[in-house]
N, C-alpha and C. Protein backbone atom coordinates (compact mmCIF):
# COMPACT_ATOMS: atom_id res chain seq x y z
N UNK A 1 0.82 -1.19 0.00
CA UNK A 1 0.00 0.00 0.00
C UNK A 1 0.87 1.27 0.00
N UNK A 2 1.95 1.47 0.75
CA UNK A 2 2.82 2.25 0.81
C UNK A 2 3.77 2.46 -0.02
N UNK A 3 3.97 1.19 -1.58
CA UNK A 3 5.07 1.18 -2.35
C UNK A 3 3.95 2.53 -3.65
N UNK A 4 2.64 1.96 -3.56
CA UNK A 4 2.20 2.41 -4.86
C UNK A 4 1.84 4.19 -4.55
N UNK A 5 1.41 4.50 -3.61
CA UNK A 5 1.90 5.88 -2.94
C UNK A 5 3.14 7.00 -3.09
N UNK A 6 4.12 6.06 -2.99
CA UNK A 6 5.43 6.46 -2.99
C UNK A 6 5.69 6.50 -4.22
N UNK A 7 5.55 5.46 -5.18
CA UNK A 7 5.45 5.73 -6.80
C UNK A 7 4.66 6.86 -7.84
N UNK A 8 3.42 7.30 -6.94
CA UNK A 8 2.81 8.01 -7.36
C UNK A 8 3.58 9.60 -7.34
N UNK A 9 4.16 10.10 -5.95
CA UNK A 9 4.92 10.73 -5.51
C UNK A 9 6.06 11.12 -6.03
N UNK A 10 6.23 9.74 -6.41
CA UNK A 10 8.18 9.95 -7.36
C UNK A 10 7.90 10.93 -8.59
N UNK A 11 6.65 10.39 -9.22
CA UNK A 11 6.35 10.67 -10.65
C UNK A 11 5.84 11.99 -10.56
N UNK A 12 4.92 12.46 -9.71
CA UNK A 12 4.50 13.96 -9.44
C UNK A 12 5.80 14.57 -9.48
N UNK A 13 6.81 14.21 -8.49
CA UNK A 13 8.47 15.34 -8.52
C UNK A 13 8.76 14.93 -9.63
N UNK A 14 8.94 14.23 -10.53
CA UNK A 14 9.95 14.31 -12.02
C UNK A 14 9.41 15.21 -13.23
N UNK A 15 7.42 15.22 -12.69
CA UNK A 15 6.63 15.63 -13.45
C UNK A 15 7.18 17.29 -13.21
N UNK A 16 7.12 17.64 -11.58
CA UNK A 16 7.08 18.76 -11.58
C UNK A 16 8.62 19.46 -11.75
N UNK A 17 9.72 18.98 -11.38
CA UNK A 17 11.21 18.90 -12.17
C UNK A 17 11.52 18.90 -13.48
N UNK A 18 10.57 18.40 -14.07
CA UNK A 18 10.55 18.12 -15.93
C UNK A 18 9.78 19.88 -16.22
N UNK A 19 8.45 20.53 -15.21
CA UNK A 19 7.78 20.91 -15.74
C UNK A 19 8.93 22.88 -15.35
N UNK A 20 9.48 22.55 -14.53
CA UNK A 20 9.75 23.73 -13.90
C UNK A 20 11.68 23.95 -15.27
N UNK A 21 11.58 22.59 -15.75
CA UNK A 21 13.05 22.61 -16.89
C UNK A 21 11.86 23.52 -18.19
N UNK A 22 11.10 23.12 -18.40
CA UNK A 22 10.23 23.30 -19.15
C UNK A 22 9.94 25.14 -18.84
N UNK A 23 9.49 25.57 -17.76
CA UNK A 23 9.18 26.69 -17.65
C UNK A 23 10.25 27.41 -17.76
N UNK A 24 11.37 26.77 -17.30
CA UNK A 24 12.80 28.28 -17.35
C UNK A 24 13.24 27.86 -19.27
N UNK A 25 13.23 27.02 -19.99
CA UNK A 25 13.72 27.39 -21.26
C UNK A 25 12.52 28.17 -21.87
N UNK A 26 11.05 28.14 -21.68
CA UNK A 26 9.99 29.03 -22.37
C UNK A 26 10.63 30.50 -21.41
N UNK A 27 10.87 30.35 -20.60
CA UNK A 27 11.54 31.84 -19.73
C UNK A 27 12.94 32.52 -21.06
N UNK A 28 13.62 31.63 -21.01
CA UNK A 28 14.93 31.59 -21.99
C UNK A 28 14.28 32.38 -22.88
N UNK A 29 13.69 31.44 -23.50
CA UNK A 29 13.41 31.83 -25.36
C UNK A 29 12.60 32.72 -25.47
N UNK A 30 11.71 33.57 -24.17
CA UNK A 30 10.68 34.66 -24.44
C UNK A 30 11.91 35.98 -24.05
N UNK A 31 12.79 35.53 -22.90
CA UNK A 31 14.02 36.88 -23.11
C UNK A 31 14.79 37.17 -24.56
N UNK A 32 15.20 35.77 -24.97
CA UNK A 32 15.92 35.98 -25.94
C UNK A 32 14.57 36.74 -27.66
N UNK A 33 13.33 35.67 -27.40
CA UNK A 33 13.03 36.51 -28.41
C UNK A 33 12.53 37.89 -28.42
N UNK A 34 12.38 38.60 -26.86
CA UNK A 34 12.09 39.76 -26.25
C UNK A 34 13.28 40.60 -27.19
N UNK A 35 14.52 40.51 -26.80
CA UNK A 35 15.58 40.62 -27.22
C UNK A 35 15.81 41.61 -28.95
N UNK A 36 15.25 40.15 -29.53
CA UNK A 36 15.26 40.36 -31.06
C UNK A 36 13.89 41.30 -31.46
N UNK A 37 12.93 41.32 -30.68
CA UNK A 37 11.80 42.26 -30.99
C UNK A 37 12.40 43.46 -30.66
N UNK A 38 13.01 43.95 -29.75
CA UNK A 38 13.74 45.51 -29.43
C UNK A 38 14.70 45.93 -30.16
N UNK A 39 16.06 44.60 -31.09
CA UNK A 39 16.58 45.22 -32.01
C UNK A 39 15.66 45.93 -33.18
N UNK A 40 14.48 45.02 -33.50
CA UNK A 40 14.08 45.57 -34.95
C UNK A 40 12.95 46.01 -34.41
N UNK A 41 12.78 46.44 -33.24
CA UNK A 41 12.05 47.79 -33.04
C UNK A 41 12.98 48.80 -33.58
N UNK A 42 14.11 48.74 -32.87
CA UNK A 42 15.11 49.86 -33.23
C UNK A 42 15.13 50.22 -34.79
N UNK A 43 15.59 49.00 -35.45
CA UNK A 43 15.79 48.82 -36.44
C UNK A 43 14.51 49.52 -37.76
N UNK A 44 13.34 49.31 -37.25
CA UNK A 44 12.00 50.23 -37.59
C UNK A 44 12.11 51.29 -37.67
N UNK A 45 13.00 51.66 -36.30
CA UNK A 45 12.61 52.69 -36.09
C UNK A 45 13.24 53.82 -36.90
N UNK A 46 14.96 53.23 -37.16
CA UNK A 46 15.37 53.98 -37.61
C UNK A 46 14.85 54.00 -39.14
N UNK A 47 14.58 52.98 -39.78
CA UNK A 47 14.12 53.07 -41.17
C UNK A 47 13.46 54.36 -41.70
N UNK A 48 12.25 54.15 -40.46
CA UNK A 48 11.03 55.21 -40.13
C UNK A 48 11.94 56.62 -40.49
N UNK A 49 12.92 56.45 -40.04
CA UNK A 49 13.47 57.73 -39.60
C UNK A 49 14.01 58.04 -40.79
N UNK A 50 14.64 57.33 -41.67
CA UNK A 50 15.53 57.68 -42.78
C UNK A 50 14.32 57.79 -44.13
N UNK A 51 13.07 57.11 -44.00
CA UNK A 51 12.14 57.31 -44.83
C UNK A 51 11.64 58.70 -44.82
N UNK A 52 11.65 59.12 -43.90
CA UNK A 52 10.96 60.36 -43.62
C UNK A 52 12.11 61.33 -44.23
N UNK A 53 13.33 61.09 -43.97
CA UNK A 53 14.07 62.28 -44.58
C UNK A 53 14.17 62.01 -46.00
N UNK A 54 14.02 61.08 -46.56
CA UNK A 54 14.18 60.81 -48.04
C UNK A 54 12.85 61.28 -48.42
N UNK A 55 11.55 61.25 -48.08
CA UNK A 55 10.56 61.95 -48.23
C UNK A 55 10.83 63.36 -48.12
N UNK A 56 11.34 64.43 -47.33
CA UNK A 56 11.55 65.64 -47.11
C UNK A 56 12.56 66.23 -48.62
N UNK A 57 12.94 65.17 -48.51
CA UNK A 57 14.27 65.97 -49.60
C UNK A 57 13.84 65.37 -51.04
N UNK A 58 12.84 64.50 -51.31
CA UNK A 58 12.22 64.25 -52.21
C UNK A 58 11.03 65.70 -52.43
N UNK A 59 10.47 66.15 -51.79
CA UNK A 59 9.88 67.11 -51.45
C UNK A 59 10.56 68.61 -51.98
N UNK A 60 11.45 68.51 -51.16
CA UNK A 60 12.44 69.72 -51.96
C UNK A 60 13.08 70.04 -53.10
N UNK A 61 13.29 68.51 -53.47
CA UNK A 61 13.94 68.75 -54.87
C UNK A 61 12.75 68.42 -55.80
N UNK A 62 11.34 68.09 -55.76
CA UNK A 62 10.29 68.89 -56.17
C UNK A 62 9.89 70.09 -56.62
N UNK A 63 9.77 70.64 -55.32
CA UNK A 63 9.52 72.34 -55.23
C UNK A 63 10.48 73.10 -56.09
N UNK A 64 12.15 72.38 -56.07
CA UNK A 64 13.04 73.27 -56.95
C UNK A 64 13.33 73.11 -58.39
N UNK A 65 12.15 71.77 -58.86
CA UNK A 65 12.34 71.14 -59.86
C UNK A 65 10.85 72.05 -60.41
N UNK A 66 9.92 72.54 -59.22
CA UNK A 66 8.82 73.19 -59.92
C UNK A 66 9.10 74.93 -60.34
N UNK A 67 9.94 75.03 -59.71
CA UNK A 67 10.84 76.65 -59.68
C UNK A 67 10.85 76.59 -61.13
N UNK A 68 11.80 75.71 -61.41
CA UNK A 68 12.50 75.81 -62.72
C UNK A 68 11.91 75.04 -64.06
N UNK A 69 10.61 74.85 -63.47
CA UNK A 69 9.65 74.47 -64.62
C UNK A 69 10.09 73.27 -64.89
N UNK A 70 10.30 72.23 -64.20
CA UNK A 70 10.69 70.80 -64.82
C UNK A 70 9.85 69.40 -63.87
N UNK A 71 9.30 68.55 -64.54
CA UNK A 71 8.85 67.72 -63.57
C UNK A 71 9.81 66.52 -63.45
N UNK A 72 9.52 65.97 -62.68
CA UNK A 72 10.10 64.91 -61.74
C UNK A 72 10.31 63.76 -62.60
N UNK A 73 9.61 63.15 -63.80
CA UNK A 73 9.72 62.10 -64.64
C UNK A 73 11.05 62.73 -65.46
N UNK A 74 11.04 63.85 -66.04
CA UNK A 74 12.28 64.26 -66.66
C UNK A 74 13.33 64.35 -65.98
N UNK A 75 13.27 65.05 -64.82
CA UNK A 75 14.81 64.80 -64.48
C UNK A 75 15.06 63.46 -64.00
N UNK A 76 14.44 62.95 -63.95
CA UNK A 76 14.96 61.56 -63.62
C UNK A 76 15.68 60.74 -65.27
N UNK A 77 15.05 61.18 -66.11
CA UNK A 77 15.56 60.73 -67.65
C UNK A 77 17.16 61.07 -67.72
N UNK A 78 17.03 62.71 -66.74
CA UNK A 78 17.88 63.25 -67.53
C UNK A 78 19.04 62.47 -66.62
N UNK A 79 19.10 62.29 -65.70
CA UNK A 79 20.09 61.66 -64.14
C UNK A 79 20.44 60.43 -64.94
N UNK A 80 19.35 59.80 -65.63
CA UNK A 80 19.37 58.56 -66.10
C UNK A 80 20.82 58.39 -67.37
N UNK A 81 20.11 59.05 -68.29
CA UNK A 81 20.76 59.65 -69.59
C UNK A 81 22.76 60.19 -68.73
N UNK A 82 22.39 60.96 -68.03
CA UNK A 82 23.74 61.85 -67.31
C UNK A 82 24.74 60.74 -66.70
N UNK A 83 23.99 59.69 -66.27
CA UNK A 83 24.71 58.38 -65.49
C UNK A 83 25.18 57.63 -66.80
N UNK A 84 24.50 57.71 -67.48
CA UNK A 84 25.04 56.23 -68.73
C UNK A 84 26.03 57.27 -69.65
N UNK A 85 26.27 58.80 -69.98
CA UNK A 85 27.37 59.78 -70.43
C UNK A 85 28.52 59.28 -69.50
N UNK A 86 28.42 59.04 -68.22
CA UNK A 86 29.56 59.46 -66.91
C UNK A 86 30.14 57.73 -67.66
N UNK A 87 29.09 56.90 -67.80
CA UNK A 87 29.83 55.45 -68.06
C UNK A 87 30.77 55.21 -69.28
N UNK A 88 30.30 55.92 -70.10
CA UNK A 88 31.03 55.98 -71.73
C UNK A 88 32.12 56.54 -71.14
N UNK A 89 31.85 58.07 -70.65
CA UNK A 89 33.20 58.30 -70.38
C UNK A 89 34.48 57.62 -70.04
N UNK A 90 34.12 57.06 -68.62
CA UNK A 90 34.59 56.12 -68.12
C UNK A 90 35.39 55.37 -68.91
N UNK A 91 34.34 54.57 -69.64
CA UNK A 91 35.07 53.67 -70.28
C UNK A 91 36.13 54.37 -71.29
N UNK A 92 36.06 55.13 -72.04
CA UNK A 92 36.78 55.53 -72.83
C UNK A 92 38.43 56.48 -72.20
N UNK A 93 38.32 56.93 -71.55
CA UNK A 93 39.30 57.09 -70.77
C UNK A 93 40.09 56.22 -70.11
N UNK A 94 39.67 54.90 -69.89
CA UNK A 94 40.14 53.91 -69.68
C UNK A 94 41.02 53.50 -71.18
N UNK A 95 40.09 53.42 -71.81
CA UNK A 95 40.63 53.13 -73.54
C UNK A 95 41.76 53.65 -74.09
N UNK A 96 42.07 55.19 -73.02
CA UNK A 96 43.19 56.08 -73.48
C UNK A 96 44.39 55.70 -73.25
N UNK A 97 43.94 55.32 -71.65
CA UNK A 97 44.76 55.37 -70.49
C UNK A 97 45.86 53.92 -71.04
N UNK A 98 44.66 53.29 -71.36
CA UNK A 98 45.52 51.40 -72.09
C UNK A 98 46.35 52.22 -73.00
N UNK A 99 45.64 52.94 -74.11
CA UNK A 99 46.46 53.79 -75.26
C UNK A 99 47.84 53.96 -74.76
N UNK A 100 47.32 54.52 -73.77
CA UNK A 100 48.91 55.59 -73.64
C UNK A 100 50.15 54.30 -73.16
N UNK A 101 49.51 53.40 -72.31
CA UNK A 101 50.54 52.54 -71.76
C UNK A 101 51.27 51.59 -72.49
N UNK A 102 50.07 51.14 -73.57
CA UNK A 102 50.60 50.22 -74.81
C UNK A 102 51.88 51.30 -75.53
N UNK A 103 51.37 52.89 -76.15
CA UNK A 103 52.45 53.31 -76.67
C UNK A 103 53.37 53.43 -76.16
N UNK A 104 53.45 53.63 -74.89
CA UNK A 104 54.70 53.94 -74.40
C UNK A 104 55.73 52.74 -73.87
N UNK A 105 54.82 51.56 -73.97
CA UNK A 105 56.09 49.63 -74.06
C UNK A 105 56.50 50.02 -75.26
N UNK A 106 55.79 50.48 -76.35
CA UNK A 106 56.20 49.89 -78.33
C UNK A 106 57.40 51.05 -78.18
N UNK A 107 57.28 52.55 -77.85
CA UNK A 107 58.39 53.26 -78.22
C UNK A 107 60.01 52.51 -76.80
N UNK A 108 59.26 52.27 -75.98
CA UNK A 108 60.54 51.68 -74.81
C UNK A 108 60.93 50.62 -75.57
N UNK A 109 60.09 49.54 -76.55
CA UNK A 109 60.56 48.54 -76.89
C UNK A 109 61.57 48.91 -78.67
N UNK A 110 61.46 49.78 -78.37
CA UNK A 110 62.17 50.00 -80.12
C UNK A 110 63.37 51.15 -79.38
């Protein structure tokens, strides 16, 4: 009568030893994912923050794009157009630059 008592007993403490391992890793993993919710709060936050100034200065260079009578689809052509000039360049100055180095082995080599 006293063995099946005592068995019952054992199993309640392993239950409640198993349950209290159980409660501190859900403890663990709600700090740690506490944790990662406050970086990319931060992380929001600053977005928030850098959206808003790219909005402001999108805004301004609006207003100075309406000064000067130009809308916003064009100068963007033109930035567009102005970026792929800067690349030719590029490249071609490069083209020189080989120029110049090739002529100047052929005259060292003669």
């Amino acid at each position: 009568l006293v063995a099946p008592v005592m068995m019952r007993q054992r199993r309640l403490l392993l239950q409640h030893c198993s349950l209290r391992y159980y409660t501190h890793r859900l403890h663990v993993e709600t700090t740690r994912i506490a944790l990662h919710n406050d970086m990319l709060s931060d992380t929001v936050t600053n977005l928030e923050q850098q959206v808003s100034k790219l909005q402001s200065i999108e805004q301004q260079l609006q207003s100075i794009l309406t000064s000067q009578g130009m809308h916003i689809d064009t100068f963007q052509s033109l930035l567009h157009e102005n970026q792929t000039t800067i690349q030719e360049i590029k490249k071609l100055q490069m083209g020189e630059a080989m120029t110049s180095i090739l002529t100047s082995i052929l005259r060292v080599d003669h």
